[in-house]
N, C-alpha and C. Protein backbone atom coordinates (compact mmCIF):
# COMPACT_ATOMS: atom_id res chain seq x y z
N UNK A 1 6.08 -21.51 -19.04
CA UNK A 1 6.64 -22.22 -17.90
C UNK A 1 7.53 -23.34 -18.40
N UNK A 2 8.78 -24.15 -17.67
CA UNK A 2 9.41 -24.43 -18.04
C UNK A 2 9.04 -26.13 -18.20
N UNK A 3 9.06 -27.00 -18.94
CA UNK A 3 8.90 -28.12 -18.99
C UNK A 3 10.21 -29.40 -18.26
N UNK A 4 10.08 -29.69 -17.48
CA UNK A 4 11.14 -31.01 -17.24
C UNK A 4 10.98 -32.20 -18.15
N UNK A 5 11.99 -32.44 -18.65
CA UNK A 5 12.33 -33.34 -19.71
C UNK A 5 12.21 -34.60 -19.04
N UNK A 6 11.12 -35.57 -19.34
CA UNK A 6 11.00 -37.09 -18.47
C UNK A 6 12.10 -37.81 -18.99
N UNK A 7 12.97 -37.56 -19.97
CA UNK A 7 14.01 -38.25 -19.50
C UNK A 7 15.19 -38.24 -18.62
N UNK A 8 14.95 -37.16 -17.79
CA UNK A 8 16.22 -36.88 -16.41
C UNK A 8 15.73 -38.02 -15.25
N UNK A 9 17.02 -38.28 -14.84
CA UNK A 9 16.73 -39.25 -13.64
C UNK A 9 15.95 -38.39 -12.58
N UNK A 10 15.76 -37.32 -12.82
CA UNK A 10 15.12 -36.64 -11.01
C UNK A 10 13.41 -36.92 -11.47
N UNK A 11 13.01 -36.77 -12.60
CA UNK A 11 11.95 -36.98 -13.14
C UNK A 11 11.71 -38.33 -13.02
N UNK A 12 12.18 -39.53 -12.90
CA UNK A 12 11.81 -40.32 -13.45
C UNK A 12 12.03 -40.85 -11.91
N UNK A 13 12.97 -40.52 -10.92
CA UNK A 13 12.93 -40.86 -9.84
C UNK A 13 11.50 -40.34 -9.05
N UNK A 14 11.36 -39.22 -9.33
CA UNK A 14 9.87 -38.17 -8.53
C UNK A 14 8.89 -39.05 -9.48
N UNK A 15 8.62 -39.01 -10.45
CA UNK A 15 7.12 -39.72 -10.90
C UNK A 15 6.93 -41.08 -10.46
N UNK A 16 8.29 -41.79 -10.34
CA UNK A 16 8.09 -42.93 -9.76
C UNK A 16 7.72 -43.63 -8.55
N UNK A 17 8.05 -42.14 -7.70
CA UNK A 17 7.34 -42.56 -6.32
C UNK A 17 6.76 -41.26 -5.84
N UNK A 18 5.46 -41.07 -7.09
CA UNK A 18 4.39 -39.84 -6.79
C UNK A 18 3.79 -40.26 -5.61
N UNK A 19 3.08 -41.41 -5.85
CA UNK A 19 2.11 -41.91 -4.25
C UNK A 19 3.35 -41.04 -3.10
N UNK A 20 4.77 -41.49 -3.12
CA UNK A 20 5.05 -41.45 -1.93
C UNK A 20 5.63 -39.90 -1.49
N UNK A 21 5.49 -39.10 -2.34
CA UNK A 21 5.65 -37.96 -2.82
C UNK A 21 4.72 -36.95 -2.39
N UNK A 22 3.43 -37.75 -2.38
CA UNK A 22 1.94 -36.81 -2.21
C UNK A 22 2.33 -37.38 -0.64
N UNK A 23 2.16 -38.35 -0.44
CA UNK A 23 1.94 -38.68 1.27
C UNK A 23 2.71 -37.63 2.10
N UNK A 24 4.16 -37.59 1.38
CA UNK A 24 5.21 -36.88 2.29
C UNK A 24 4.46 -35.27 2.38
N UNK A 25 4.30 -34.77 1.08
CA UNK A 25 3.69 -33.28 1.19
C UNK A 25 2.75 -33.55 1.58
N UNK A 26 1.65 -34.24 1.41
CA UNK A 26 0.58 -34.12 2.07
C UNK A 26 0.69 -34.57 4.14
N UNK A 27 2.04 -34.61 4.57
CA UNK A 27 2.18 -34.77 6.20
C UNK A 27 2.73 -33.44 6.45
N UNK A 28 3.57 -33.03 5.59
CA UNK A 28 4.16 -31.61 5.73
C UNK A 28 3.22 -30.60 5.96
N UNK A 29 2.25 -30.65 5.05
CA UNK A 29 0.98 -29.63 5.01
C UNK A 29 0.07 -29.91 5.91
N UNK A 30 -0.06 -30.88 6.50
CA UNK A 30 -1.07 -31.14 8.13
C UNK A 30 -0.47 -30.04 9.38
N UNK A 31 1.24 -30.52 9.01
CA UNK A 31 2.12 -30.18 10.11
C UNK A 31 1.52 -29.07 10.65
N UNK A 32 1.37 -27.52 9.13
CA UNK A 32 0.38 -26.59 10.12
C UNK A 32 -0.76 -26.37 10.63
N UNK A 33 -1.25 -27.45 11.09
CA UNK A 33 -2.67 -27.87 11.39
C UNK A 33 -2.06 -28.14 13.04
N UNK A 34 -2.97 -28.23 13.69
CA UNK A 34 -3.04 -28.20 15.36
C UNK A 34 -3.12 -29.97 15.33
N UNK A 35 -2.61 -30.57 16.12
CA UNK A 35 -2.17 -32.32 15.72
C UNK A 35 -3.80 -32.84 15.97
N UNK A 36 -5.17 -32.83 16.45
CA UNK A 36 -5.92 -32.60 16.61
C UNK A 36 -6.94 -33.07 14.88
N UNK A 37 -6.61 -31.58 14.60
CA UNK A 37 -6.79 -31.20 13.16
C UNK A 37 -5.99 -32.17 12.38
N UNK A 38 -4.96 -31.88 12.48
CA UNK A 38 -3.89 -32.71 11.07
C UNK A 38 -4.44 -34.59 11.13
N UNK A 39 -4.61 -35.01 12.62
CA UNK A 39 -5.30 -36.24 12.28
C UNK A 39 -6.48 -36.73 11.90
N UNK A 40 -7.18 -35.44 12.04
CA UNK A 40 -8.90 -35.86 11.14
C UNK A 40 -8.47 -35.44 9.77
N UNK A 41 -8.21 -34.71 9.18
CA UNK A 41 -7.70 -34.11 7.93
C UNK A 41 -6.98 -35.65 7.23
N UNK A 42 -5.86 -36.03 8.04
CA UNK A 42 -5.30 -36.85 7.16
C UNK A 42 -6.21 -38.69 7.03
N UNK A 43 -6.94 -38.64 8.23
CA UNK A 43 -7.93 -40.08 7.65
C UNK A 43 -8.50 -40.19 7.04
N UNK A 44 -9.55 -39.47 6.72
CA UNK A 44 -10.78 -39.42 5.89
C UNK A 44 -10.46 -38.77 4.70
N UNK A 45 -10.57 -39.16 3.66
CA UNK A 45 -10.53 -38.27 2.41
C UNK A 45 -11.71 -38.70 1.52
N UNK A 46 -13.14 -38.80 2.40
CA UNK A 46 -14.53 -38.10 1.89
C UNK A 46 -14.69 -37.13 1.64
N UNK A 47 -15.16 -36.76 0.65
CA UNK A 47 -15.65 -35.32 0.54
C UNK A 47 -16.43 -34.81 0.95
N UNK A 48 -17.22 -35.56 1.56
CA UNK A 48 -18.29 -34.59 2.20
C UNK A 48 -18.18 -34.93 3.59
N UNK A 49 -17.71 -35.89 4.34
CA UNK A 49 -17.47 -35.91 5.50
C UNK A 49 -16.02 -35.10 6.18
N UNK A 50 -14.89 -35.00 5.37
CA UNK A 50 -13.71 -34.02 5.34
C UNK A 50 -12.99 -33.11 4.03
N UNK A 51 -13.91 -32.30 3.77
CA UNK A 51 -13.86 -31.47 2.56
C UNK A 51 -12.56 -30.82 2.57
N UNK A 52 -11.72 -30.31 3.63
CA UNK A 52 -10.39 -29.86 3.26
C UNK A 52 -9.74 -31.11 3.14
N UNK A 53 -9.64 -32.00 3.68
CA UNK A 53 -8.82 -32.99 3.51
C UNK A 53 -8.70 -33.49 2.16
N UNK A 54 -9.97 -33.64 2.04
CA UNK A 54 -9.79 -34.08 0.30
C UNK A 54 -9.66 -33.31 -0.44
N UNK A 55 -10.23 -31.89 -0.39
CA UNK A 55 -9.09 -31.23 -1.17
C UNK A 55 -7.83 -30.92 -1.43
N UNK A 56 -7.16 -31.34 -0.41
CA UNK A 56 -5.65 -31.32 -0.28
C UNK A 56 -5.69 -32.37 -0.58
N UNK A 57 -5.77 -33.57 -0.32
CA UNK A 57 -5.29 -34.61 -1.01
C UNK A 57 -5.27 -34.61 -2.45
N UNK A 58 -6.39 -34.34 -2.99
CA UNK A 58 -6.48 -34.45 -4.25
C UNK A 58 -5.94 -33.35 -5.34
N UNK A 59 -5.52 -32.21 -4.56
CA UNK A 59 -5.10 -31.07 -5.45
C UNK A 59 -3.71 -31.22 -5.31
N UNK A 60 -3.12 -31.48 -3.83
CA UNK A 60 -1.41 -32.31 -3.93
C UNK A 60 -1.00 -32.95 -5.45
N UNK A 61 -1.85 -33.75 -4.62
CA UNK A 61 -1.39 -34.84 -6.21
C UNK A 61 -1.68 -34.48 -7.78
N UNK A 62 -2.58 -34.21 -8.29
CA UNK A 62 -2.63 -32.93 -9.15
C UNK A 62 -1.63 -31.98 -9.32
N UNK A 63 -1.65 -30.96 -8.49
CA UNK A 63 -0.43 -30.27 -8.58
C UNK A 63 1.29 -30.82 -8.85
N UNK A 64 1.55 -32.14 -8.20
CA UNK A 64 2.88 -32.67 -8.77
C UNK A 64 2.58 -32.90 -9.73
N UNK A 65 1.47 -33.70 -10.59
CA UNK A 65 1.35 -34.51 -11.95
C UNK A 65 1.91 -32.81 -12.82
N UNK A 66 1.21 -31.83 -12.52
CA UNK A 66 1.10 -30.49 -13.48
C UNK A 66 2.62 -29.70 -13.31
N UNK A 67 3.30 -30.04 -12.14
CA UNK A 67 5.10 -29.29 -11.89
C UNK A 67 6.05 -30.79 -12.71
N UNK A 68 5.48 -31.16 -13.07
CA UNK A 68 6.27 -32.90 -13.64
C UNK A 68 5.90 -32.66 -15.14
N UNK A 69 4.71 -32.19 -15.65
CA UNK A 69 4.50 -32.05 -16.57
C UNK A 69 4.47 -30.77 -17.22
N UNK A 70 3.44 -30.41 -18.04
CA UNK A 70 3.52 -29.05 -18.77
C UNK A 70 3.49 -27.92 -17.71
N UNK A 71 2.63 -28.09 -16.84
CA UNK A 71 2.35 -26.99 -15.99
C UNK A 71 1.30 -26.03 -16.21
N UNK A 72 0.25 -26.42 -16.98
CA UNK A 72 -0.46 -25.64 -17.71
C UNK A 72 -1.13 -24.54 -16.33
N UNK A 73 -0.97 -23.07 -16.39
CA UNK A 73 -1.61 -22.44 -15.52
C UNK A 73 -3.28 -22.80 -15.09
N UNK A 74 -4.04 -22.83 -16.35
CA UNK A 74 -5.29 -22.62 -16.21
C UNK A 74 -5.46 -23.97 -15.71
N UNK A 75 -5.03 -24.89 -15.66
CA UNK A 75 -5.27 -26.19 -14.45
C UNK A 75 -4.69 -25.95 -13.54
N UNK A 76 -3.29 -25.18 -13.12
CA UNK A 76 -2.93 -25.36 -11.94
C UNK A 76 -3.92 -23.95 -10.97
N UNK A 77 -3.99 -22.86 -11.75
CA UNK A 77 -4.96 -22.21 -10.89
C UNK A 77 -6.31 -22.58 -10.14
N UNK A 78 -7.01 -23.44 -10.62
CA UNK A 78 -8.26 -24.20 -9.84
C UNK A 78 -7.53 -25.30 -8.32
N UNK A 79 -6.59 -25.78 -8.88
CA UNK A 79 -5.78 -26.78 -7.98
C UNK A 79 -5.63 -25.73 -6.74
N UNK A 80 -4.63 -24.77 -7.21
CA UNK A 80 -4.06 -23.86 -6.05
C UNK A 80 -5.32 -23.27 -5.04
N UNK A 81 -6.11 -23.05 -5.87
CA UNK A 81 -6.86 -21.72 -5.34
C UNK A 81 -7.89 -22.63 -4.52
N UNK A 82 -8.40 -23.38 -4.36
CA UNK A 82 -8.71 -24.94 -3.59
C UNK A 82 -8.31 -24.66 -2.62
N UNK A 83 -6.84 -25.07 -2.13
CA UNK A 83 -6.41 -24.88 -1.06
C UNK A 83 -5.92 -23.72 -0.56
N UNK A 84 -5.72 -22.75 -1.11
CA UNK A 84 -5.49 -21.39 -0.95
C UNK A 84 -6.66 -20.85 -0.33
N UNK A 85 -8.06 -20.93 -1.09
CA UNK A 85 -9.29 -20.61 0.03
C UNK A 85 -9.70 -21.13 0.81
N UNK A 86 -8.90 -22.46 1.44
CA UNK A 86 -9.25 -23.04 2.70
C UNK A 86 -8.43 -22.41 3.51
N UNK A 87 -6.87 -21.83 2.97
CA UNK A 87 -5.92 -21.46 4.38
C UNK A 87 -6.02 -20.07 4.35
N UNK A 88 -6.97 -19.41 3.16
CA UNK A 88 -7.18 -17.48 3.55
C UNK A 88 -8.43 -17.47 4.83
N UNK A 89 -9.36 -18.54 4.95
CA UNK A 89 -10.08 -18.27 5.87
C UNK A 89 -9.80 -18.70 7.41
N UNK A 90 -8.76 -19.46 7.26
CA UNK A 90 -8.14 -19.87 8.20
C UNK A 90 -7.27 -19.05 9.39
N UNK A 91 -7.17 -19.55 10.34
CA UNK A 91 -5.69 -18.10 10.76
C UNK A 91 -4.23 -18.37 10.55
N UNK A 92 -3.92 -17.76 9.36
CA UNK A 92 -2.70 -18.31 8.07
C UNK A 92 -2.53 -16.86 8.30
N UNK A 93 -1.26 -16.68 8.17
CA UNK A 93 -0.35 -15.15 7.76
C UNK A 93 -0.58 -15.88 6.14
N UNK A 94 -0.14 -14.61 5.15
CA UNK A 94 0.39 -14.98 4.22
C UNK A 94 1.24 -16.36 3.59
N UNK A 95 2.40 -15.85 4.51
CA UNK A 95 3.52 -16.59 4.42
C UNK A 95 3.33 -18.48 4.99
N UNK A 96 2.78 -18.19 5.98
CA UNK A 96 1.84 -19.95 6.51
C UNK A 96 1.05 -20.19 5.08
N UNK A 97 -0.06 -19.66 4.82
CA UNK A 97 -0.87 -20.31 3.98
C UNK A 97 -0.08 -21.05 3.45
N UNK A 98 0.73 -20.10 2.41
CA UNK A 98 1.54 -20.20 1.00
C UNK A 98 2.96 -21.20 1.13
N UNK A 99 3.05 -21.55 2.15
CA UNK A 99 4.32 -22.19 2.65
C UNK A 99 4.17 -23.55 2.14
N UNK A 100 2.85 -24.22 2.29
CA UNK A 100 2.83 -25.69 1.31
C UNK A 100 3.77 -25.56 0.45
N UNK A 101 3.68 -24.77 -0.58
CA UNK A 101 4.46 -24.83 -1.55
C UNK A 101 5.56 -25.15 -1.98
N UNK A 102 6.46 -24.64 -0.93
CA UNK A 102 7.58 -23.96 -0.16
C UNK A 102 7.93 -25.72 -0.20
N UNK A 103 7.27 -26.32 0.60
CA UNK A 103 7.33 -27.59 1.23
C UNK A 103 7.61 -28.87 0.32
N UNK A 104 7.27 -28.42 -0.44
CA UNK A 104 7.87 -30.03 -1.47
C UNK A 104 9.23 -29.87 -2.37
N UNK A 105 9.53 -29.03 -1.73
CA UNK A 105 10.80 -28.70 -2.54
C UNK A 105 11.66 -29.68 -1.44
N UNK A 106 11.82 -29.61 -0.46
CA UNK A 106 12.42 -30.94 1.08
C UNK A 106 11.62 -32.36 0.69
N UNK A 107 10.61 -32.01 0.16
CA UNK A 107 10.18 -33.43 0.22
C UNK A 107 10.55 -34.26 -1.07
N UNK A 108 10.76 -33.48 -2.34
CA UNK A 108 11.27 -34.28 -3.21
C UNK A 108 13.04 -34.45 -3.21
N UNK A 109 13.97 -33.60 -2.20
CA UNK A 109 15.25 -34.00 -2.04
C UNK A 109 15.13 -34.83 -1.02
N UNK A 110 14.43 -35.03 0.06
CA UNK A 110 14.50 -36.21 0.85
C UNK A 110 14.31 -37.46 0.17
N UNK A 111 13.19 -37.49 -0.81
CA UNK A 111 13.07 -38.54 -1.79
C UNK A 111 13.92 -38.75 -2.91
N UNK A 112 14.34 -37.86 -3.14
CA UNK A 112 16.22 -37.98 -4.13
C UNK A 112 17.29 -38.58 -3.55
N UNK A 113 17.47 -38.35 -2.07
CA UNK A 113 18.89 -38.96 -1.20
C UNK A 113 18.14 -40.04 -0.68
N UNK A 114 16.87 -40.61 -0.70
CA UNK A 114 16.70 -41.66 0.01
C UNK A 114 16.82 -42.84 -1.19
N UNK A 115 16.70 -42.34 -2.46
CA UNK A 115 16.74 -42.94 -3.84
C UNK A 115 18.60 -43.29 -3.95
N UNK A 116 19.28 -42.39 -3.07
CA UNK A 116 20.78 -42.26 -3.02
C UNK A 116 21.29 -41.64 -4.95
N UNK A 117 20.12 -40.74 -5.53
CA UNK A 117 20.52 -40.08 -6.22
C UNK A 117 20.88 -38.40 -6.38
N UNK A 118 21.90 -38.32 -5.52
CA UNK A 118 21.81 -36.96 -4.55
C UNK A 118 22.30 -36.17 -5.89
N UNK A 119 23.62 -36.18 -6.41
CA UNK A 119 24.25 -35.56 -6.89
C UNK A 119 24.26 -35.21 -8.45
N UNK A 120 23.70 -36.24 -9.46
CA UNK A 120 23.14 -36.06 -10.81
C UNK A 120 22.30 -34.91 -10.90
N UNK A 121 21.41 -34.36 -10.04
CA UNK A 121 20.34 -33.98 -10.68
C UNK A 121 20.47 -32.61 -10.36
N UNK A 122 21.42 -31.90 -9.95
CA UNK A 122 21.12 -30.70 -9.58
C UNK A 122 20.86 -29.33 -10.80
N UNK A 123 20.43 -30.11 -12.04
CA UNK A 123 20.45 -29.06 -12.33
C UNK A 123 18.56 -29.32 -12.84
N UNK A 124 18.75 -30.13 -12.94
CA UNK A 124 17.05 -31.05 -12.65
C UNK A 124 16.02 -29.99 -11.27
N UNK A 125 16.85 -30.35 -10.64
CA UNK A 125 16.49 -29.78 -8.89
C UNK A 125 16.09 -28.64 -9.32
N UNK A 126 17.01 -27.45 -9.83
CA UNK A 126 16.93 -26.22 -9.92
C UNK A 126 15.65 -25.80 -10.99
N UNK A 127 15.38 -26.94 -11.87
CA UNK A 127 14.17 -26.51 -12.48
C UNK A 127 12.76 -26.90 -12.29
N UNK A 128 13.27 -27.85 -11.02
CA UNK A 128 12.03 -28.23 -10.48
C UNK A 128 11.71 -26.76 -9.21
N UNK A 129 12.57 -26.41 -8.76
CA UNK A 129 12.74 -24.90 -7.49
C UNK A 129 11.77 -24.20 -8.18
N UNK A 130 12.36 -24.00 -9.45
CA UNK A 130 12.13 -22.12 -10.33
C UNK A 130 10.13 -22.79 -10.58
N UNK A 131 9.73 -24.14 -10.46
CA UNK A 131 8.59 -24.10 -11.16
C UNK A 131 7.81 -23.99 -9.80
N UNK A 132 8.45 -24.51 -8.78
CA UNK A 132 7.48 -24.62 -7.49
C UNK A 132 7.74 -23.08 -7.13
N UNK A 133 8.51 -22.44 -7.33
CA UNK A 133 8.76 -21.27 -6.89
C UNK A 133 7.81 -20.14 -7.70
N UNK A 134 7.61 -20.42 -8.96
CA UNK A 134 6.35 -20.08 -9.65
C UNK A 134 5.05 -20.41 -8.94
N UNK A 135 5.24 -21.55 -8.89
CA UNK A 135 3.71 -22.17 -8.05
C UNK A 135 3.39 -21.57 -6.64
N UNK A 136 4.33 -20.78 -6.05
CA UNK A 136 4.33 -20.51 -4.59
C UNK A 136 3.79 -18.84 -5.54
N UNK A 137 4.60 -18.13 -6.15
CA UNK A 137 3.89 -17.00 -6.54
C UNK A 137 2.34 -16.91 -6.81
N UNK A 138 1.65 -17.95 -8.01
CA UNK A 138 0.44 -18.13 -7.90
C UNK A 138 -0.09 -18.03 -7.19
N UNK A 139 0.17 -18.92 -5.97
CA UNK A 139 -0.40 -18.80 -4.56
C UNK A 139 -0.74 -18.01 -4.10
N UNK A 140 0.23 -17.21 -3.90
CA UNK A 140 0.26 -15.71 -2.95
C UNK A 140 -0.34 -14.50 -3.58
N UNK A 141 -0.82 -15.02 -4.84
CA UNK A 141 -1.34 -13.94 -5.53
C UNK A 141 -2.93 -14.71 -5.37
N UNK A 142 -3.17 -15.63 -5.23
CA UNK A 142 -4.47 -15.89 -5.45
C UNK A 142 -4.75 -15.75 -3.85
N UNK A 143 -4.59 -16.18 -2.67
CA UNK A 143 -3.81 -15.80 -1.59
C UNK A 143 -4.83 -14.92 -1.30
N UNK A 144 -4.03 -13.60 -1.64
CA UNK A 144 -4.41 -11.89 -1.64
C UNK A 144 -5.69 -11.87 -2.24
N UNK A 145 -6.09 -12.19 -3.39
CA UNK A 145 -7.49 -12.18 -3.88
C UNK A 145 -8.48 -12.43 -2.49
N UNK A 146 -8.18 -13.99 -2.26
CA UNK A 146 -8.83 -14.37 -1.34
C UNK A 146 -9.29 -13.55 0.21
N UNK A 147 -7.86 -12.85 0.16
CA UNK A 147 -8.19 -12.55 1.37
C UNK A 147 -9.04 -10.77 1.32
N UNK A 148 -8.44 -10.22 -0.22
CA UNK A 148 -9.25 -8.99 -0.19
C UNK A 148 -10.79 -9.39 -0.31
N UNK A 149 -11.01 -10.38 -1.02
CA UNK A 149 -12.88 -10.71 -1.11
C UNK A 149 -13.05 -11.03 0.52
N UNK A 150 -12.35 -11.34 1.13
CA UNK A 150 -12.73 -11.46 2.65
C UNK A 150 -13.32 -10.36 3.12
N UNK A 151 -11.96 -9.58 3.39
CA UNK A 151 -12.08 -7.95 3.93
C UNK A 151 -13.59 -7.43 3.45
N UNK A 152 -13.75 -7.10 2.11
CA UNK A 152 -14.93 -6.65 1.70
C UNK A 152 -16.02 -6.91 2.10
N UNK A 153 -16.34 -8.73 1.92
CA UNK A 153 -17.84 -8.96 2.76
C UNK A 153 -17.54 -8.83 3.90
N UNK A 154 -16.56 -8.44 4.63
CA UNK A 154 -16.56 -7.84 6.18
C UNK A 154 -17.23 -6.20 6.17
N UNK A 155 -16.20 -5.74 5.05
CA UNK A 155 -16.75 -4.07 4.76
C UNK A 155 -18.67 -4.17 4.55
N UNK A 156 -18.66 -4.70 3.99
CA UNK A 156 -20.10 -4.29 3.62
C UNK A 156 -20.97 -5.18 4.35
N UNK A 157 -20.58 -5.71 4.86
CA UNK A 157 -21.49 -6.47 6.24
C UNK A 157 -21.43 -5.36 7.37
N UNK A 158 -20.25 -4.72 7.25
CA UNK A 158 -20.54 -3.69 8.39
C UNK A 158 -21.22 -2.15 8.08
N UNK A 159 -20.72 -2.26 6.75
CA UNK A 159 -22.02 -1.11 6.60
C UNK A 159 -23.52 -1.26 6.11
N UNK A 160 -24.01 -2.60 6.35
CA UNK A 160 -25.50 -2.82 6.64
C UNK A 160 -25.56 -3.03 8.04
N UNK A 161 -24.83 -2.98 8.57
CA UNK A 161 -25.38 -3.39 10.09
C UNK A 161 -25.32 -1.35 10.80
N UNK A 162 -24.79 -0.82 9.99
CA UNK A 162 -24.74 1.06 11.03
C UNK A 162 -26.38 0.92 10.55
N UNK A 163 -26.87 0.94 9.56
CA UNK A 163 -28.22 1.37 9.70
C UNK A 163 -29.18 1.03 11.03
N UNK A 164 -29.05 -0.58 11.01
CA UNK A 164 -29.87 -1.32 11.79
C UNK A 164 -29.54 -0.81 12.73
N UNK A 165 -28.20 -0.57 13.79
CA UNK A 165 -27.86 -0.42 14.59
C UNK A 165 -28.84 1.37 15.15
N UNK A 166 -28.63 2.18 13.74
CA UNK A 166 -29.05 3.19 13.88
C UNK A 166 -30.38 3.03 14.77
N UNK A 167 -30.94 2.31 13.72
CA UNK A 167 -32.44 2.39 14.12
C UNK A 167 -33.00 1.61 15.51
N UNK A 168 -31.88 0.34 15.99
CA UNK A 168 -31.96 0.01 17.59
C UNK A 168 -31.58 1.11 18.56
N UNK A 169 -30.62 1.87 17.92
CA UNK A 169 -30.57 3.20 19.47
C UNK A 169 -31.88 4.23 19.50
N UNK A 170 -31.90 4.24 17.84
CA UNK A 170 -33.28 4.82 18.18
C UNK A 170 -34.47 4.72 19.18
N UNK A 171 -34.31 3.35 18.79
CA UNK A 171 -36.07 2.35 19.64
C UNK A 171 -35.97 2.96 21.06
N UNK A 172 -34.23 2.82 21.23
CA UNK A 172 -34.22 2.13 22.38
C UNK A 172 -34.30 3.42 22.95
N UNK A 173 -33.52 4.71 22.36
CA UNK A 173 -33.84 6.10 22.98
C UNK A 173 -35.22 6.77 23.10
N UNK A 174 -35.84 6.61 22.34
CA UNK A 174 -37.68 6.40 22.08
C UNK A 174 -38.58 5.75 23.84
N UNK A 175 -38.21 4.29 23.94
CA UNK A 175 -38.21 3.84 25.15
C UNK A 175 -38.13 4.74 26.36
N UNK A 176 -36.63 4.83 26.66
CA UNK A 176 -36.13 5.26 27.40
C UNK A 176 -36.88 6.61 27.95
N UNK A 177 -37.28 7.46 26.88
CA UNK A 177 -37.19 8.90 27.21
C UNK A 177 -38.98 8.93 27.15
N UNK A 178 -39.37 9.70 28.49
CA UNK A 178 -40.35 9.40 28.61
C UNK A 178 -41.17 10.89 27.76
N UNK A 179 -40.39 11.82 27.47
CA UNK A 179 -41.17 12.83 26.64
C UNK A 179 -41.36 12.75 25.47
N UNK A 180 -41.02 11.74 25.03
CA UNK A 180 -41.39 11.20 23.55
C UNK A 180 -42.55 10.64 23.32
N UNK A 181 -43.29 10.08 24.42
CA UNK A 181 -44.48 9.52 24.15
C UNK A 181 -45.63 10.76 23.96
């Protein structure tokens, strides 16, 4: 994966205002939350009193430190997959879940032109795209995991329940029919 050189101004502009960086993605990523939701999510960041919340909070920010830095997969996969199995159980298309991703790519050019460093960095920009654009693949691949381990304990929850079921029509045909006794 590709490393950004901390000496480019887009780097040094984005690390410098990470806090304000996580806040922005972390309002973007409420957005698909029902306003309801997105305002308990975004107050509390207990863990045990708002467990998605703080996981998004805390894997946000994580995740920029790791697209700023090396990028090491085997840390960013625990990060991703965090919030990835909160939005596969959720009612997320694909494309919703995985769209966070998607999302800080606006939030660090809004924070580039509000810096009024629009035009230096585009080639900065483009290697910050190709890494979030990596990071959005991860996603969607861990994503799919998530959602096939879903399907399955659905599959096999439903084929322990034909037995039982079997054996309630039974009872109940047993009951019913009075030449059985």
């Amino acid at each position: 994966m590709m490393e950004i050189q901390n000496t480019t101004i887009l780097a040094s502009t984005v690390a410098g205002r990470k806090d304000a960086l996580v806040q922005a993605w972390l309002a973007r990523v409420l957005e698909s939350y029902a306003p309801q939701t997105s305002r308990f999510l975004a107050q509390d960041s207990d863990a045990f009193r708002n467990p998605i919340g703080h996981t998004l909070q805390q894997s946000l920010a994580a995740l920029l430190d790791e697209l700023l830095g090396e990028m090491n997969v085997e840390r960013v996969k625990p990060l991703l997959d965090g919030i990835v199995r909160i939005r596969a159980v959720q009612d997320f298309t694909a494309s919703e879940a995985v769209a966070f991703v998607f999302a800080l790519k606006q939030v660090v050019r809004d924070e580039v032109r509000s810096q009024g460093q629009e035009r230096g960095e585009v080639d900065d920009l483009a290697v910050l795209d190709a890494r979030i654009d990596e990071l959005a693949l991860l996603a969607f691949d861990l994503f799919m995991r998530c959602r096939e381990q879903l399907y399955e304990v659905k599959a096999n929850e439903a084929r322990r329940r034909v037995p039982v079921l079997e054996r309630v029509r039974e009872r109940s045909r047993e009951r019913s029919d009075p030449s059985s006794r």
